[in-house]
Protein backbone atom coordinates (compact mmCIF):
# COMPACT_ATOMS: atom_id res chain seq x y z
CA UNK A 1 178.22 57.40 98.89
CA UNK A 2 178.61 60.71 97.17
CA UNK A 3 176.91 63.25 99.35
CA UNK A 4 176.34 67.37 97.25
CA UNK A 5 177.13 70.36 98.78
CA UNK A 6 175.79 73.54 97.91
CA UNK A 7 177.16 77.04 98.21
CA UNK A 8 174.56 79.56 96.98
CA UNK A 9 176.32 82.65 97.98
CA UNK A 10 179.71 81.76 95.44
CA UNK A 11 177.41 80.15 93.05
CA UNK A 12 179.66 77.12 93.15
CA UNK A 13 178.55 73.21 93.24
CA UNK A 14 181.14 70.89 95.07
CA UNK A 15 181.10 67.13 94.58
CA UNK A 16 183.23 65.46 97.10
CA UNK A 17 185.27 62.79 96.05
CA UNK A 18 184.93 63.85 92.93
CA UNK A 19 187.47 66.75 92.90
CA UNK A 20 185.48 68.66 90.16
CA UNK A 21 184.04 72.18 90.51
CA UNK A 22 181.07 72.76 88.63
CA UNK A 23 179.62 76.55 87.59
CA UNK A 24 175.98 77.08 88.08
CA UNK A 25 175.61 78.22 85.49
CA UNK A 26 177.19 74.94 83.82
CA UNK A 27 174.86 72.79 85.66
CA UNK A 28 172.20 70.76 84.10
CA UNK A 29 169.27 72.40 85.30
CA UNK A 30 168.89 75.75 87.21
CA UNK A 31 167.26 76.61 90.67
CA UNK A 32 164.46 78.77 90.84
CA UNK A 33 165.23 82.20 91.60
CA UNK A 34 162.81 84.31 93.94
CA UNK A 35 161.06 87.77 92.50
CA UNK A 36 160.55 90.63 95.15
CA UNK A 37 157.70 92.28 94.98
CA UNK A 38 157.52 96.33 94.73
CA UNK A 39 156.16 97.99 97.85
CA UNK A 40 151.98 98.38 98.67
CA UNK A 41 152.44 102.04 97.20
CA UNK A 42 153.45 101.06 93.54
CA UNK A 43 151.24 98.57 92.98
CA UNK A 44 148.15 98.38 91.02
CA UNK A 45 145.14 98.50 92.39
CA UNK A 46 142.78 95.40 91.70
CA UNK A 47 139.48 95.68 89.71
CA UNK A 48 136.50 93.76 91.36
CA UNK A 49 134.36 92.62 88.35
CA UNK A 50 130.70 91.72 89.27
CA UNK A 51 128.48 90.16 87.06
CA UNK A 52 125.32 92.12 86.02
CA UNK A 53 122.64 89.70 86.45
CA UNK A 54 123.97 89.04 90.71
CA UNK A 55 123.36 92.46 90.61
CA UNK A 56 119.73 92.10 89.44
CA UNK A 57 118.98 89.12 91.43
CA UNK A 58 120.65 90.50 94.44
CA UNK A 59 118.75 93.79 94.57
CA UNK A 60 115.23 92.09 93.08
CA UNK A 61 115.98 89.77 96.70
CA UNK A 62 115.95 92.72 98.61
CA UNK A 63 113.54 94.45 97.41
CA UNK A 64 111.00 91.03 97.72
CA UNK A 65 112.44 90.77 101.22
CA UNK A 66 111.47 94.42 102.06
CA UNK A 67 108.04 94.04 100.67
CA UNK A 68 107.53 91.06 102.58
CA UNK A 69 108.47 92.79 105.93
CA UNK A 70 106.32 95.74 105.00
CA UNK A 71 103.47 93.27 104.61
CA UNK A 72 104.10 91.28 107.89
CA UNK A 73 103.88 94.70 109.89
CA UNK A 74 100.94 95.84 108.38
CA UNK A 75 98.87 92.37 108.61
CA UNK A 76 99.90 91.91 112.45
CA UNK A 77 97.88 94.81 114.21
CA UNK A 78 95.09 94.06 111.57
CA UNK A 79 95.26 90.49 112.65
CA UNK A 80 95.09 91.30 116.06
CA UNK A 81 92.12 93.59 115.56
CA UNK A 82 90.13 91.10 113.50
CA UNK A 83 90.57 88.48 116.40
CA UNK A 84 89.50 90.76 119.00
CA UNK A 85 86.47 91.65 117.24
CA UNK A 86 85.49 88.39 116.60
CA UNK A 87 86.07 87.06 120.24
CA UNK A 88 83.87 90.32 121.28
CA UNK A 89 81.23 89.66 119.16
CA UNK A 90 81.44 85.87 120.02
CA UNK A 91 80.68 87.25 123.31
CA UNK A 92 77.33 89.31 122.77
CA UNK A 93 80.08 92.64 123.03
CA UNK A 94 77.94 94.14 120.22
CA UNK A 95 75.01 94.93 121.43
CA UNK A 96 73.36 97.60 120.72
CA UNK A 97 74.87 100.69 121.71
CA UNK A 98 73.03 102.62 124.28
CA UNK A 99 71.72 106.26 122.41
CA UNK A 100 73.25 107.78 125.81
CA UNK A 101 76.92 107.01 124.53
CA UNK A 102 76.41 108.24 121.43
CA UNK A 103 77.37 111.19 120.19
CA UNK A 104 74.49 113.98 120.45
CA UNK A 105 72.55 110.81 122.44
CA UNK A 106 69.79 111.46 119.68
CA UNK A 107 70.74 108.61 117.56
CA UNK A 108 72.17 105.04 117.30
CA UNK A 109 76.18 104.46 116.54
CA UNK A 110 78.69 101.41 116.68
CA UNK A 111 81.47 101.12 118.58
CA UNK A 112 84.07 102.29 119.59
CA UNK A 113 82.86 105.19 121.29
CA UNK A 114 84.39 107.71 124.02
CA UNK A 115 83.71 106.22 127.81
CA UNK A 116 81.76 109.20 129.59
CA UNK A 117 83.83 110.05 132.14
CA UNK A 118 82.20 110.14 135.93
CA UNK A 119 83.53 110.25 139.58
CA UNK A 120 82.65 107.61 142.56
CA UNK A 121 83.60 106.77 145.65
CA UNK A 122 84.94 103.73 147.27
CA UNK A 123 84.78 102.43 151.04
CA UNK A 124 87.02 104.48 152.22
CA UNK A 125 85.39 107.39 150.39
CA UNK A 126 88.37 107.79 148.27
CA UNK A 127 87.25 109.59 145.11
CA UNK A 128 87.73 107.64 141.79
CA UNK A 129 87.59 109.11 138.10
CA UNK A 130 87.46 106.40 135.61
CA UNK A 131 89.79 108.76 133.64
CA UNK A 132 92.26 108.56 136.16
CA UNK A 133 92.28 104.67 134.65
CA UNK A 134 93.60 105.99 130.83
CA UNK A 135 96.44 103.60 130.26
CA UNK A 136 95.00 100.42 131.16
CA UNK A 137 92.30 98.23 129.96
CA UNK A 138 89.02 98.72 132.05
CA UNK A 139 86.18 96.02 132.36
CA UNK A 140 83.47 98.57 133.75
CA UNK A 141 80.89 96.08 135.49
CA UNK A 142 77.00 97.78 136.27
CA UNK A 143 75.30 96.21 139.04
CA UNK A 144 73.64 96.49 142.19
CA UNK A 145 73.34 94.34 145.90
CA UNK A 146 69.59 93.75 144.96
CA UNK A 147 70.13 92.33 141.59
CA UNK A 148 70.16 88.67 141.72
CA UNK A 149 71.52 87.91 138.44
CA UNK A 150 74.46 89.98 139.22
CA UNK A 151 75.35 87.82 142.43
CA UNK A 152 75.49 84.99 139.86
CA UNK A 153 78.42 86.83 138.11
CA UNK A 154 80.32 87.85 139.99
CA UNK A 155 81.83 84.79 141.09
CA UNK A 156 83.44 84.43 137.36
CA UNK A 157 83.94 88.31 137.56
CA UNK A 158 86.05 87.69 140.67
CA UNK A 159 88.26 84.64 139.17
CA UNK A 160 88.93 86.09 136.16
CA UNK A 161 90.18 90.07 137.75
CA UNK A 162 92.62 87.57 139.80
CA UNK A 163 93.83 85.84 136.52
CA UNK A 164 94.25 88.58 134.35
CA UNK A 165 94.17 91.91 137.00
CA UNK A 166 97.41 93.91 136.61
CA UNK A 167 99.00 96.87 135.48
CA UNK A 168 96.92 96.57 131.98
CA UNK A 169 94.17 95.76 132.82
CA UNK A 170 91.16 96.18 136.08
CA UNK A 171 88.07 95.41 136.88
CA UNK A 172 85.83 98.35 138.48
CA UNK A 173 82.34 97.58 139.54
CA UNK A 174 79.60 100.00 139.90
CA UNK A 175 77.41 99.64 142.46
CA UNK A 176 74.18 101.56 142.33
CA UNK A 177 72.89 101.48 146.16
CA UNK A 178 72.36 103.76 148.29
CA UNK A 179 74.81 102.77 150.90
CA UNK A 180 78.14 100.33 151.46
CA UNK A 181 76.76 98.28 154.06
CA UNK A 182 74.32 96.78 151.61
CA UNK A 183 77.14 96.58 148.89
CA UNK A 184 79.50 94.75 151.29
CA UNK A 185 76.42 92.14 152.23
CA UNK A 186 76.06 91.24 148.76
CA UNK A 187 80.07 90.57 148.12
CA UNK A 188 80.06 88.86 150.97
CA UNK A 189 77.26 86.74 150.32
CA UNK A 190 78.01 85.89 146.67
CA UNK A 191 81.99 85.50 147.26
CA UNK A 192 82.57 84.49 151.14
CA UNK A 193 79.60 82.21 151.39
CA UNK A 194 78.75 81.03 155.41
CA UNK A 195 80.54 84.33 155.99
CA UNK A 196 78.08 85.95 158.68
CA UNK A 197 76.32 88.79 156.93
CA UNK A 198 75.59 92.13 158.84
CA UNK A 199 72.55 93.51 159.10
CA UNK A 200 71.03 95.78 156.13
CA UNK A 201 72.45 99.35 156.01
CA UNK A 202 70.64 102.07 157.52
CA UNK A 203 68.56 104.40 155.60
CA UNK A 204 70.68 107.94 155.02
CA UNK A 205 74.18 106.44 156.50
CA UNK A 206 76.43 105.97 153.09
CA UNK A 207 79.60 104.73 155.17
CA UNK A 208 79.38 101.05 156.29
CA UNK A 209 78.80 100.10 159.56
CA UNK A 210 81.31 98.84 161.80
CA UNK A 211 79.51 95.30 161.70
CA UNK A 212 80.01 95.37 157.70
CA UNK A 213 83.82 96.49 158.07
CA UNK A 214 84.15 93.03 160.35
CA UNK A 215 82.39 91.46 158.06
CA UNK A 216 84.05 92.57 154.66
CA UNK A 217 87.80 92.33 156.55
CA UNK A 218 86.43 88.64 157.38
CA UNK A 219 85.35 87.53 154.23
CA UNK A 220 88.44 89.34 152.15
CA UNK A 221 91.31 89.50 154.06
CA UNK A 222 93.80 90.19 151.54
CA UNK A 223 91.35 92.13 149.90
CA UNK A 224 88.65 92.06 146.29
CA UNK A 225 90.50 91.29 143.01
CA UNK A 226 88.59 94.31 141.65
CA UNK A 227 87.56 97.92 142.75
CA UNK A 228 84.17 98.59 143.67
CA UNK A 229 82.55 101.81 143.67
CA UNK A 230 79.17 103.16 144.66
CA UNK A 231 76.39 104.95 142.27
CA UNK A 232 73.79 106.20 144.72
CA UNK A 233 70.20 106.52 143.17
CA UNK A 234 68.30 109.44 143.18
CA UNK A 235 65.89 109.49 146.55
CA UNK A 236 64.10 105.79 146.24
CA UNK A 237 65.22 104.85 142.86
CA UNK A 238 66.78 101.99 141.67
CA UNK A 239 69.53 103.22 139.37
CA UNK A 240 72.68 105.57 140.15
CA UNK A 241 72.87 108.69 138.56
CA UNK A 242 76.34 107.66 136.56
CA UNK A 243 74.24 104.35 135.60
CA UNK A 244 70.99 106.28 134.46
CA UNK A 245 73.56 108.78 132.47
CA UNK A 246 75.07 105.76 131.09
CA UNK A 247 71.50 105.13 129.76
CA UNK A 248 71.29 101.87 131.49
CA UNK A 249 68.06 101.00 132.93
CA UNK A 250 68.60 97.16 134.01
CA UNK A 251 71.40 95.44 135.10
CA UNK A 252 74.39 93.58 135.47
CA UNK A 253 75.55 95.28 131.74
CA UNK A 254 79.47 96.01 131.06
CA UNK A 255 81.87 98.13 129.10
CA UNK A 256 85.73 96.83 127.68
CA UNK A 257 87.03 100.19 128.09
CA UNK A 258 90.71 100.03 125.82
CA UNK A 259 93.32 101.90 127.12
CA UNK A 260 92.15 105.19 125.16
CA UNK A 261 89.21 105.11 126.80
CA UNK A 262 87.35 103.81 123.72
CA UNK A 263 84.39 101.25 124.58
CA UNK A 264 85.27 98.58 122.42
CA UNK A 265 82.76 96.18 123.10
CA UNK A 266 79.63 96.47 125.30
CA UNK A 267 77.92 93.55 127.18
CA UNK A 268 73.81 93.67 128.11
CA UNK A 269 73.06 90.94 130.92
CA UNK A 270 75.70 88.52 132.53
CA UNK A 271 78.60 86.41 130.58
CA UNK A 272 80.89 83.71 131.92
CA UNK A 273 84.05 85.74 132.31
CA UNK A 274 85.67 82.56 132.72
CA UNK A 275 84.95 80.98 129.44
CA UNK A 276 87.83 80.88 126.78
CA UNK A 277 85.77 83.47 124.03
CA UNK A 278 85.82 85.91 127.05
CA UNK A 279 89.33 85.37 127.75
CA UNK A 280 90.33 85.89 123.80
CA UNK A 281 87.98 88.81 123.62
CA UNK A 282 89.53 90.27 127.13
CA UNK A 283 93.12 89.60 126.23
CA UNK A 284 93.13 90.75 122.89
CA UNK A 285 92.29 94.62 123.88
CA UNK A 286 94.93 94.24 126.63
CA UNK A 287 97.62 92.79 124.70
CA UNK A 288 96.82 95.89 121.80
């Protein structure tokens, strides 16, 4: 077998057992021969040739895609608003405003409208300002211990401050009685029933008697899943003074109370705070 043996670097092509020397350059065909490049600095820069119409398309994409966001942003907080007024009115939230919170009080107005701010106290006789709540959603609740229909609501009043109760949102109701021992009967009675109830408050004595602070620690141990404060009437009325200058004459009646303190929706007689309209209406201001 003849076997060919290369020398590139004398240019020479030996075929053994052959004896004869062949020139590359004699030889049938010639190898390929490698071209060196010049160095990055000499060379020519490439041209990058795009076509017109990507162009076009491209940027007309964008600027659909831009639009579209625009659109999206603007229709979500009007969205939200639409649903929360519909769940609020789906509620009774739109009764008529009281002329009290209006402004002037002379004349009739829709919501929203500025909560009048006010100052109560609680059992400890801890002052409260409702503006001292700006931040948070506030379901402001109007009752009294002698209202019946108000015992009957607070029940769902309760479960729901324990569902949704939190850093956005609290439940503050407004007792108008003249003392805390009768306020702490009527909790007790509505919320801790065959809890022992202690006797009716004293005329004159606003601080609750030790037999209601037995009673209340009893019933609540860990405490009400809202904050209650008291509206004391004028001499033998009926209504607290922050109630009558709410222009509220009967009770239970409530106030959604956004985190602005806007009233956003207002609520005349009881509701079933547990029902799911209540809930939409409820978490749609505190989700805002």
């Amino acid at each position: 077998m003849l076997f060919a043996h290369v020398r590139v670097a004398t240019g020479i092509i030996r075929r053994r057992g052959s004896g004869i020397l062949v020139s590359m350059a004699d030889a049938p065909e010639d190898l390929p021969v490698a071209t060196a490049l010049p160095p990055r600095s000499q060379r020519q820069p490439r041209a990058i040739v795009v076509d017109p119409k990507v162009l076009i398309v491209g940027g007309t994409v964008a600027v659909l895609g831009v639009v579209v966001l625009a659109l999206f942003l603007w229709m979500v907080p009007h969205a939200a608003a639409r649903e929360s007024i519909s769940a609020c009115r789906g509620l009774g939230g739109y009764n008529a405003v009281n002329k009290a919170l209006c402004p002037g009080g002379g004349r009739s107005c829709s919501l929203p409208q500025p909560a009048p701010d006010f100052e109560a106290f609680d059992h400890t006789g801890k002052k409260v300002k409702l503006s001292e709540l700006r931040g948070k959603v506030v379901l402001l609740n109007f009752w009294a211990s002698w209202c019946g229909v108000c015992s009957l609501e607070k029940p769902m009043l309760a479960d729901m401050a324990r569902e949704l109760g939190g850093d956005n949102f609290e439940v503050v109701a407004l007792a108008s009685d003249h003392n805390w021992t009768n306020v702490i009967r009527a909790l007790v009675s509505s919320l801790a029933k065959g809890t022992p109830l202690p006797q009716v408050g004293p005329d004159g004595q606003m601080a609750p008697t030790e037999e209601a602070k037995t009673a209340f620690r009893g019933a609540f141990p860990d405490g009400l899943p809202f904050r209650v404060l008291v509206d004391p009437p004028d001499d033998d009325g009926t209504m607290g003074k922050i109630t009558k200058s709410w222009g509220i004459s009967a009770v239970p009646e409530s106030a959604l109370i956004d985190k602005k303190g806007q009233i956003r929706a207002y609520f005349v007689n009881k509701r079933d705070w547990e029902s799911p309209v209540a809930q939409t209406c409820l978490r749609s201001v505190i989700d805002e």
